[in-house]
PDB file of N, CA and C in Angstrom:
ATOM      1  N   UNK A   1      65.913 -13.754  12.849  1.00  0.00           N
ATOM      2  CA  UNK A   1      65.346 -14.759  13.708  1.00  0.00           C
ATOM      3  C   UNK A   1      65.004 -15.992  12.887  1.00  0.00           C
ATOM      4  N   UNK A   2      65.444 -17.636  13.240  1.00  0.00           N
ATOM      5  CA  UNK A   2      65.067 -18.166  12.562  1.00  0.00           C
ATOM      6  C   UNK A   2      64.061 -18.799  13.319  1.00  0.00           C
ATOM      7  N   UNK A   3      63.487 -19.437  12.030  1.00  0.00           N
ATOM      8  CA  UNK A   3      61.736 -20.383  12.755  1.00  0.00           C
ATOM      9  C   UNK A   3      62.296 -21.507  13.573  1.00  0.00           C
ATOM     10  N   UNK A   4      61.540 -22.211  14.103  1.00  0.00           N
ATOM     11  CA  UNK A   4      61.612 -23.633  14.317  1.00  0.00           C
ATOM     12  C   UNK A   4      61.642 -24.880  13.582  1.00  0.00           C
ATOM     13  N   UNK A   5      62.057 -25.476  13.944  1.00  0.00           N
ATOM     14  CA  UNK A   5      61.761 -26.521  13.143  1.00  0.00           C
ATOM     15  C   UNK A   5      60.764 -27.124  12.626  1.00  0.00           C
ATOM     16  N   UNK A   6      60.476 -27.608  11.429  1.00  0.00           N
ATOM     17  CA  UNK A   6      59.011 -27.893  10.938  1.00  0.00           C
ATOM     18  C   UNK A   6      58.204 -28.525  11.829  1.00  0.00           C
ATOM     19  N   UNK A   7      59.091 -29.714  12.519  1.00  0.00           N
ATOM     20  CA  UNK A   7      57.986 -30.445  13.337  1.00  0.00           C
ATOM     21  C   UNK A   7      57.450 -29.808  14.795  1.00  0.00           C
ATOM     22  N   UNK A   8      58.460 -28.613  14.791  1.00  0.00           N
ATOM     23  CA  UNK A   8      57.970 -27.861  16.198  1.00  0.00           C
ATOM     24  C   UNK A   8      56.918 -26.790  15.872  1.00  0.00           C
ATOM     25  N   UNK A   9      55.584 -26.622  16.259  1.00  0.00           N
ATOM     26  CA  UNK A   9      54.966 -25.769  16.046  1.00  0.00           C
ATOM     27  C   UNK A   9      55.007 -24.341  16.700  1.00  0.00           C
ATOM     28  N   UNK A  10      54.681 -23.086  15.494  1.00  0.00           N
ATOM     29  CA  UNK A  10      55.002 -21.925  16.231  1.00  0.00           C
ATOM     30  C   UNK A  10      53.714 -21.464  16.801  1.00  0.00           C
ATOM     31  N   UNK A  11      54.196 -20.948  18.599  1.00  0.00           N
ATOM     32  CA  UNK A  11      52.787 -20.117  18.938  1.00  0.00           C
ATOM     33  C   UNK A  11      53.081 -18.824  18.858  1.00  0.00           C
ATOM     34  N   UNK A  12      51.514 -18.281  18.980  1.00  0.00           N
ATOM     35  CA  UNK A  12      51.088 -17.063  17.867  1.00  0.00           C
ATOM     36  C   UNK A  12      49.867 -16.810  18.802  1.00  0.00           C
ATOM     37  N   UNK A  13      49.908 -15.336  18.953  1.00  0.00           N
ATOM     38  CA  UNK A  13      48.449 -14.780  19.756  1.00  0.00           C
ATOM     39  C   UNK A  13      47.180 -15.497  18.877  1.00  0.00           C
ATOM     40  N   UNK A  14      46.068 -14.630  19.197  1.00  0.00           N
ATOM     41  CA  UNK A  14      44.834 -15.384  18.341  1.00  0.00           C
ATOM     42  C   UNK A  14      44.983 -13.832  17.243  1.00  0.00           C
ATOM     43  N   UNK A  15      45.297 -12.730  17.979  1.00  0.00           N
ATOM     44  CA  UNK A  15      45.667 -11.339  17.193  1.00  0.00           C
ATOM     45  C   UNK A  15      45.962 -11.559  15.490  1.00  0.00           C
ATOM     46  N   UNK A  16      47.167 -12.061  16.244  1.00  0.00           N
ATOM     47  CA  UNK A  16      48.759 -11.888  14.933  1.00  0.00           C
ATOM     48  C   UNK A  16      47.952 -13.531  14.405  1.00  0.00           C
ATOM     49  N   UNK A  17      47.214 -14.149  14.660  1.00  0.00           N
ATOM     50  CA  UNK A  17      46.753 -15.345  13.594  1.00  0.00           C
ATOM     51  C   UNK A  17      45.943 -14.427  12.536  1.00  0.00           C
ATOM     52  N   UNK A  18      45.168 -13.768  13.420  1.00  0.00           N
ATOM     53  CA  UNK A  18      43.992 -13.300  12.638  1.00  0.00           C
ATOM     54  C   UNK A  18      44.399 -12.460  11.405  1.00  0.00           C
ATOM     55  N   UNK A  19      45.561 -11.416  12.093  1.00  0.00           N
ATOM     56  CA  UNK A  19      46.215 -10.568  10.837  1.00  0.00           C
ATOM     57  C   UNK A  19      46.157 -11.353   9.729  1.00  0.00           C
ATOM     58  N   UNK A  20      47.238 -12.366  10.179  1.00  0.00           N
ATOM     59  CA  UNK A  20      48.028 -13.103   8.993  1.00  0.00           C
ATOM     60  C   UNK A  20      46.460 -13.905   8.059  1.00  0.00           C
ATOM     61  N   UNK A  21      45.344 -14.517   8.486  1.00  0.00           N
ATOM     62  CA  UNK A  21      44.762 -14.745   7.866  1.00  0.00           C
ATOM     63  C   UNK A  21      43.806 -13.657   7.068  1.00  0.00           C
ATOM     64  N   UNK A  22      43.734 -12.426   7.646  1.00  0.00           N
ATOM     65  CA  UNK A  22      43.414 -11.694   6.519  1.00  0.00           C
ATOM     66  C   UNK A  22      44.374 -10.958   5.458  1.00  0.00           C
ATOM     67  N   UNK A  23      45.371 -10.669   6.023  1.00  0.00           N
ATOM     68  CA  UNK A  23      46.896 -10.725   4.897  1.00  0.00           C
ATOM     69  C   UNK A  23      46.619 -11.775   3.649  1.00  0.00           C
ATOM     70  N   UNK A  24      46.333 -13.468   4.083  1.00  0.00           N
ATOM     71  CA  UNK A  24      46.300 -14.299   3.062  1.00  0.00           C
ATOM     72  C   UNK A  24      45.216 -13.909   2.370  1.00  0.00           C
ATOM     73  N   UNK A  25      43.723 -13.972   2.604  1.00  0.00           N
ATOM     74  CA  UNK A  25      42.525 -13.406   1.914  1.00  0.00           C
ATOM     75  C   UNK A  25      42.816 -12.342   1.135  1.00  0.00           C
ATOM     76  N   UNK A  26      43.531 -11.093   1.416  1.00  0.00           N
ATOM     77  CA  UNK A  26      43.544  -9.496   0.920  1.00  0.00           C
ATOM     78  C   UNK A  26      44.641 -10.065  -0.177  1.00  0.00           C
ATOM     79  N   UNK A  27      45.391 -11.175  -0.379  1.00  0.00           N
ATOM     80  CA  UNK A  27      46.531 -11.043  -1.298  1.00  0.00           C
ATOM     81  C   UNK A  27      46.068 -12.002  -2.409  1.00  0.00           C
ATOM     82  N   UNK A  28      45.230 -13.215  -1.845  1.00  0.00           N
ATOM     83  CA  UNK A  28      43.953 -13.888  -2.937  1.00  0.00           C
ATOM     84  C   UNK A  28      43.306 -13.356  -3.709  1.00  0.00           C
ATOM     85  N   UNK A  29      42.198 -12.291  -3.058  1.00  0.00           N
ATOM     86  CA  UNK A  29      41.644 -11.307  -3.643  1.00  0.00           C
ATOM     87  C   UNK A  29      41.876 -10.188  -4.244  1.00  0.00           C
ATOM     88  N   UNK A  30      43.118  -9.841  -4.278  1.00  0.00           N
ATOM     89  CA  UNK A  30      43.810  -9.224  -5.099  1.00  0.00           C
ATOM     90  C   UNK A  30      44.085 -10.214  -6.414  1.00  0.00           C
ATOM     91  N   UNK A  31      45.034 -10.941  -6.055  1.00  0.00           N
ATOM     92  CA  UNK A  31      45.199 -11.954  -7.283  1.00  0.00           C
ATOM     93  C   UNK A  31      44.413 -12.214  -7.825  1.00  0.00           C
ATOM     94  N   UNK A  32      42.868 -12.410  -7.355  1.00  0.00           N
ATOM     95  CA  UNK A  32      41.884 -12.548  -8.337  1.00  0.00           C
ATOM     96  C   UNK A  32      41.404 -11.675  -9.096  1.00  0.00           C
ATOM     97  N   UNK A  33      41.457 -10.437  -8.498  1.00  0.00           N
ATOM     98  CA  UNK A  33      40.886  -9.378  -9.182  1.00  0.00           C
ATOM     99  C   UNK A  33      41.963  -8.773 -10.105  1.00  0.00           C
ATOM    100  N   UNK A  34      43.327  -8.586 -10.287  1.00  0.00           N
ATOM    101  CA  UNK A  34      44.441  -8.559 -11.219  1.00  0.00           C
ATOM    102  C   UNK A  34      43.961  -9.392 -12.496  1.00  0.00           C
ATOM    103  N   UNK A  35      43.732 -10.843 -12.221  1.00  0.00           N
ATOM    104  CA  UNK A  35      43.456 -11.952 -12.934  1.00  0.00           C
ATOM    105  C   UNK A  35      42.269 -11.600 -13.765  1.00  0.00           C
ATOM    106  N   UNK A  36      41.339 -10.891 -13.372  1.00  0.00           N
ATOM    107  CA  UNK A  36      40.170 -10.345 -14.122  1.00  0.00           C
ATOM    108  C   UNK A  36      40.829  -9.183 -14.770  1.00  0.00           C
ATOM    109  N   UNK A  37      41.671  -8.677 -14.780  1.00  0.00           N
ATOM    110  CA  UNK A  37      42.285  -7.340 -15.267  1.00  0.00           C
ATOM    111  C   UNK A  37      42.492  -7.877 -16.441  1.00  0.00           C
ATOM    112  N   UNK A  38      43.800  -8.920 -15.913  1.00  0.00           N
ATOM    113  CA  UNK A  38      45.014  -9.136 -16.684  1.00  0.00           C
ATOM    114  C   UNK A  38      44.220  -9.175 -18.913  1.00  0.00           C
ATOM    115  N   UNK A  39      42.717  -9.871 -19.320  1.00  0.00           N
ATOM    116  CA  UNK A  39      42.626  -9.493 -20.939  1.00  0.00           C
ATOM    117  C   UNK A  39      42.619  -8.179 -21.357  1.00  0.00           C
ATOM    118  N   UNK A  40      41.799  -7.267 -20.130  1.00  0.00           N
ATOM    119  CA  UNK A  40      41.831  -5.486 -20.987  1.00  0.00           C
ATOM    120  C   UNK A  40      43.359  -5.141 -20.925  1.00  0.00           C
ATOM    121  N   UNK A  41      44.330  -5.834 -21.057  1.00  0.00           N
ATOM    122  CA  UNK A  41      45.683  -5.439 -20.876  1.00  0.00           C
ATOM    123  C   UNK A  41      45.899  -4.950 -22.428  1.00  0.00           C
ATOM    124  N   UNK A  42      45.972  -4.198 -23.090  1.00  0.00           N
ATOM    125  CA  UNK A  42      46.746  -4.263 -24.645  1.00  0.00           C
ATOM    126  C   UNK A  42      48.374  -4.264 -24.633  1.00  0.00           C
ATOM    127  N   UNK A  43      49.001  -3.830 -23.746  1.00  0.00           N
ATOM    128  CA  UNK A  43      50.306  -3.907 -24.412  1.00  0.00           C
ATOM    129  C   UNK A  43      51.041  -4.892 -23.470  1.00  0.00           C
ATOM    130  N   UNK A  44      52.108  -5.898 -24.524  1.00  0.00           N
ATOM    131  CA  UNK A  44      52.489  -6.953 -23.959  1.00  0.00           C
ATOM    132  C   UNK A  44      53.408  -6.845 -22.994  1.00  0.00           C
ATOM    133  N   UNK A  45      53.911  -5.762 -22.514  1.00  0.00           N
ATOM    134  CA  UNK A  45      55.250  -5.742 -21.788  1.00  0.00           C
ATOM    135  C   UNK A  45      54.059  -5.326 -20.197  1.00  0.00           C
ATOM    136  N   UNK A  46      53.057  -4.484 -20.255  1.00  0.00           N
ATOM    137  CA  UNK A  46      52.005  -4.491 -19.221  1.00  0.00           C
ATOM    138  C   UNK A  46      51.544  -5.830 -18.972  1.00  0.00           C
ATOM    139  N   UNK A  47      50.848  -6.269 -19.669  1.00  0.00           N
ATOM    140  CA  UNK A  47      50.220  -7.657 -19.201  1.00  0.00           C
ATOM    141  C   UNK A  47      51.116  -8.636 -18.557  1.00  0.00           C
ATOM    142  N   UNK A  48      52.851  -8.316 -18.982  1.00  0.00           N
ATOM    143  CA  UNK A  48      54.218  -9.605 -18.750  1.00  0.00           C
ATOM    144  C   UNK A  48      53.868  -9.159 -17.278  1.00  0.00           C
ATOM    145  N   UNK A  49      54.098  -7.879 -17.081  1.00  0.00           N
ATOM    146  CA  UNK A  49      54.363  -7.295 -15.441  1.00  0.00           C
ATOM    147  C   UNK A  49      53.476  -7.837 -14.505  1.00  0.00           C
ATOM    148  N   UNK A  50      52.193  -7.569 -15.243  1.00  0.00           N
ATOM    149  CA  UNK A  50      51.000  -7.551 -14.306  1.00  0.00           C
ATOM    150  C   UNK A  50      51.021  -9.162 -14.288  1.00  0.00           C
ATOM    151  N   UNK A  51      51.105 -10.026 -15.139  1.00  0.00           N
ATOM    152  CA  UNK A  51      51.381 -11.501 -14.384  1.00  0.00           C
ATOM    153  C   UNK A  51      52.533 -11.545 -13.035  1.00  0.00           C
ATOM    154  N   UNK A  52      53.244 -10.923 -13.486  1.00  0.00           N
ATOM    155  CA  UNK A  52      54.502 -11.384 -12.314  1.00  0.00           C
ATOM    156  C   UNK A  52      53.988 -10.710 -11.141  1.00  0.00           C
ATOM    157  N   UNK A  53      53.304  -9.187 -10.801  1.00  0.00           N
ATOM    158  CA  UNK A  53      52.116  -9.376 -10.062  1.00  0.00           C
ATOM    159  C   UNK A  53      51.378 -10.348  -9.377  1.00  0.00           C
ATOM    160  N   UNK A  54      50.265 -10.955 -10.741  1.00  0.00           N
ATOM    161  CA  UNK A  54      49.762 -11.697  -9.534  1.00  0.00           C
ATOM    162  C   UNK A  54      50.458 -13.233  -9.095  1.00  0.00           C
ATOM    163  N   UNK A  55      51.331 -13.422  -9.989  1.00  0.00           N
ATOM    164  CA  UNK A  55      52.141 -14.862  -9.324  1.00  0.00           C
ATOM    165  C   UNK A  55      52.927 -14.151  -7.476  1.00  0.00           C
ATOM    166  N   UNK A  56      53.217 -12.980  -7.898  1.00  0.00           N
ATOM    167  CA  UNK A  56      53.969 -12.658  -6.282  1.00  0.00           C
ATOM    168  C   UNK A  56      52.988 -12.625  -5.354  1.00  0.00           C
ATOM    169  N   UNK A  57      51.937 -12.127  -6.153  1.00  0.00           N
ATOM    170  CA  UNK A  57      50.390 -12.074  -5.059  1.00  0.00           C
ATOM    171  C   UNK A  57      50.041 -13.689  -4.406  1.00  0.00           C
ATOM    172  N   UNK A  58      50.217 -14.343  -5.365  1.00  0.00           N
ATOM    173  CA  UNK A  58      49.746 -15.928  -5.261  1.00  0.00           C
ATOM    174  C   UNK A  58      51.145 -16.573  -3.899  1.00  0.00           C
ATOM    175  N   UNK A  59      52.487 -16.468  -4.603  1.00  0.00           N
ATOM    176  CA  UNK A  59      53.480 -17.097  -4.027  1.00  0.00           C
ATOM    177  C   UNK A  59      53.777 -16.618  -2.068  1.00  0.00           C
ATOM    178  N   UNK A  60      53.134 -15.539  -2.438  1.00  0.00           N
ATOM    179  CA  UNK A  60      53.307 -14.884  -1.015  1.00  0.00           C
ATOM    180  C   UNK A  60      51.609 -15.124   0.016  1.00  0.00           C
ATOM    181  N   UNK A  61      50.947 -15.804  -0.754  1.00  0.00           N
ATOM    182  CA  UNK A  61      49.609 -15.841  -0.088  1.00  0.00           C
ATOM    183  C   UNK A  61      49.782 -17.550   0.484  1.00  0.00           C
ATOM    184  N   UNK A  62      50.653 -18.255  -0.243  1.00  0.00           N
ATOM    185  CA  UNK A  62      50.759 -19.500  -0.550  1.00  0.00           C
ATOM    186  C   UNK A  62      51.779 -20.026   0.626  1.00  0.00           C
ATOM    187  N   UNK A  63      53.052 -18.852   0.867  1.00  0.00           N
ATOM    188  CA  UNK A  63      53.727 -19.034   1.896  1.00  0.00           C
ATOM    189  C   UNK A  63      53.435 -18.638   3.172  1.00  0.00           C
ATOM    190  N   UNK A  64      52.196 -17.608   3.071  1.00  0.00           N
ATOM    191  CA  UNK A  64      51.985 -17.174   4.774  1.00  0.00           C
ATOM    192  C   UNK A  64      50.756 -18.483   4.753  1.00  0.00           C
ATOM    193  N   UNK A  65      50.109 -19.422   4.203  1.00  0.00           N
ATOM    194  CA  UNK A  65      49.545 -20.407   4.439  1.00  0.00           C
ATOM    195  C   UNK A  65      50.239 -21.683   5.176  1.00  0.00           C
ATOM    196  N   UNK A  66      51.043 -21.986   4.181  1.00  0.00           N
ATOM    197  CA  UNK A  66      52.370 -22.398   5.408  1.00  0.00           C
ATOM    198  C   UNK A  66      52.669 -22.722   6.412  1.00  0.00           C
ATOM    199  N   UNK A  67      52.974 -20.961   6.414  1.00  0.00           N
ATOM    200  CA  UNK A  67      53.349 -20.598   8.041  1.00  0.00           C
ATOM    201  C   UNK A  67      51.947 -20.862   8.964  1.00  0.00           C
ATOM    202  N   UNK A  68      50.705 -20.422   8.417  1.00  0.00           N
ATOM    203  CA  UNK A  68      49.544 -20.393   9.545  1.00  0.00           C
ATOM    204  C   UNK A  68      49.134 -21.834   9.535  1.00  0.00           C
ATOM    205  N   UNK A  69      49.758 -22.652   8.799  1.00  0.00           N
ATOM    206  CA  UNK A  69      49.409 -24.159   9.186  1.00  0.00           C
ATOM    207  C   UNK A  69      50.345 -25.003  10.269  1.00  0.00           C
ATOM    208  N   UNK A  70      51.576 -23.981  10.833  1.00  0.00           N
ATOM    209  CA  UNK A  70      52.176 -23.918  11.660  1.00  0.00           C
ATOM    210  C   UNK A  70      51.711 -23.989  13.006  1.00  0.00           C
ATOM    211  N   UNK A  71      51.080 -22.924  12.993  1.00  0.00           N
ATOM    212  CA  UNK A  71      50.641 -22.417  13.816  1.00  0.00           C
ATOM    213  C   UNK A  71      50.022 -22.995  15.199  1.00  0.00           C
ATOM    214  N   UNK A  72      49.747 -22.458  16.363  1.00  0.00           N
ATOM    215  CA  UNK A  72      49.278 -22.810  16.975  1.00  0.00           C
ATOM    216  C   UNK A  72      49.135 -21.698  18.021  1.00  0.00           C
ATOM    217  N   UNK A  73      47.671 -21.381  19.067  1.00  0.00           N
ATOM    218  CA  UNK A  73      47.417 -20.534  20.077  1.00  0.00           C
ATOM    219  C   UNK A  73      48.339 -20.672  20.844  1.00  0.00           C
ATOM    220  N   UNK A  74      49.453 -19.229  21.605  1.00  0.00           N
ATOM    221  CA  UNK A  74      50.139 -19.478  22.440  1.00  0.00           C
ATOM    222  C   UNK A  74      48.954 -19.303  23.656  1.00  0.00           C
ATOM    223  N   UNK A  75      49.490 -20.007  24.964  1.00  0.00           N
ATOM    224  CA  UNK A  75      48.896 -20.074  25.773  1.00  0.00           C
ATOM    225  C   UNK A  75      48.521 -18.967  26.503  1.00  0.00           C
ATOM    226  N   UNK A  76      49.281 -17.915  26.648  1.00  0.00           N
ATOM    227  CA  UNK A  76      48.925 -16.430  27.019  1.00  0.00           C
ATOM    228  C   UNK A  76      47.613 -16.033  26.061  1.00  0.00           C
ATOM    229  N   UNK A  77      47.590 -16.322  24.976  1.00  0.00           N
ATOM    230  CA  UNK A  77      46.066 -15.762  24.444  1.00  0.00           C
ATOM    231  C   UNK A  77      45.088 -16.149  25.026  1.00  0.00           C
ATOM    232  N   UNK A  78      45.025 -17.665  25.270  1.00  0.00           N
ATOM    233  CA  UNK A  78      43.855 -18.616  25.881  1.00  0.00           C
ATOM    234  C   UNK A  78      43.939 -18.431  26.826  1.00  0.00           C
ATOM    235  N   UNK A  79      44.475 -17.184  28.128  1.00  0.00           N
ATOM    236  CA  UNK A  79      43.885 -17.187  29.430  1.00  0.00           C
ATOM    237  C   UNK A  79      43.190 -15.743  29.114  1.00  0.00           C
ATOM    238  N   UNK A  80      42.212 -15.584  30.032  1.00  0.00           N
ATOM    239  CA  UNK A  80      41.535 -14.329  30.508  1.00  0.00           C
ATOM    240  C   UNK A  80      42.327 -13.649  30.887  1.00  0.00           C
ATOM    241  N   UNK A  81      42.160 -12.119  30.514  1.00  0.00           N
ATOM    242  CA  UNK A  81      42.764 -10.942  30.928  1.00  0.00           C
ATOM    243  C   UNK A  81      42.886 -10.647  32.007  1.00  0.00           C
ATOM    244  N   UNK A  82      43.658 -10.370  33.095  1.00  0.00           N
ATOM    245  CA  UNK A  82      43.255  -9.822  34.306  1.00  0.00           C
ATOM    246  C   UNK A  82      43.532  -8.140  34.735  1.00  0.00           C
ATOM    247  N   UNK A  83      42.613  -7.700  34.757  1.00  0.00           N
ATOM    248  CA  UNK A  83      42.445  -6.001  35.218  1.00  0.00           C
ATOM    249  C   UNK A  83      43.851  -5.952  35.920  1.00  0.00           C
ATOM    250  N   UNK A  84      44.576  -4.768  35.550  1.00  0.00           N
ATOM    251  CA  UNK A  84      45.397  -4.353  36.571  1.00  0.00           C
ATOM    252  C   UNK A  84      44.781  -3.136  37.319  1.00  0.00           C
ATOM    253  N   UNK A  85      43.531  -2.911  37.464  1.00  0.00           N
ATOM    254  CA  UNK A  85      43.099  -2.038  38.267  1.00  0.00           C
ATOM    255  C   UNK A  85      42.554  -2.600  39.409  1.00  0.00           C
TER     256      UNK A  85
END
């Protein structure tokens, strides 16, 4: 599936926003906490890895930002539910 075009914005429940913004937080906070790892590292071929770690942690937190600046409420979220009972 491809996206839209940049200047067209994508809608998105308020749900699947929310995921994606704690996806970005949980992959920050990871990266940060790797980043506190990364001096008790002693051996250099561990510490090489564990950078490329947290750069994928970073690059992938960096691109679902992106996307959620995309974003926008589809209009089905913003109405009230209606009972099917």
């Amino acid at each position: 599936m491809r996206l839209p075009p940049a200047s067209e914005p994508i809608r998105v429940s308020d749900r699947f926003r929310l995921t994606l913004e704690a996806t970005i937080l949980s992959l920050e906070a990871g990266a940060a906490r790797d980043e506190r790892t990364l001096p008790l590292l002693a051996d250099p071929d561990h510490r090489r890895r564990h950078q490329l770690l947290i750069s994928a942690q970073l690059d992938r937190a960096f691109r679902l930002r992106e996307l959620l600046a995309r974003t926008v409420r589809s209009s089905a979220s913003s109405t009230s539910l209606v009972s099917r009972y």
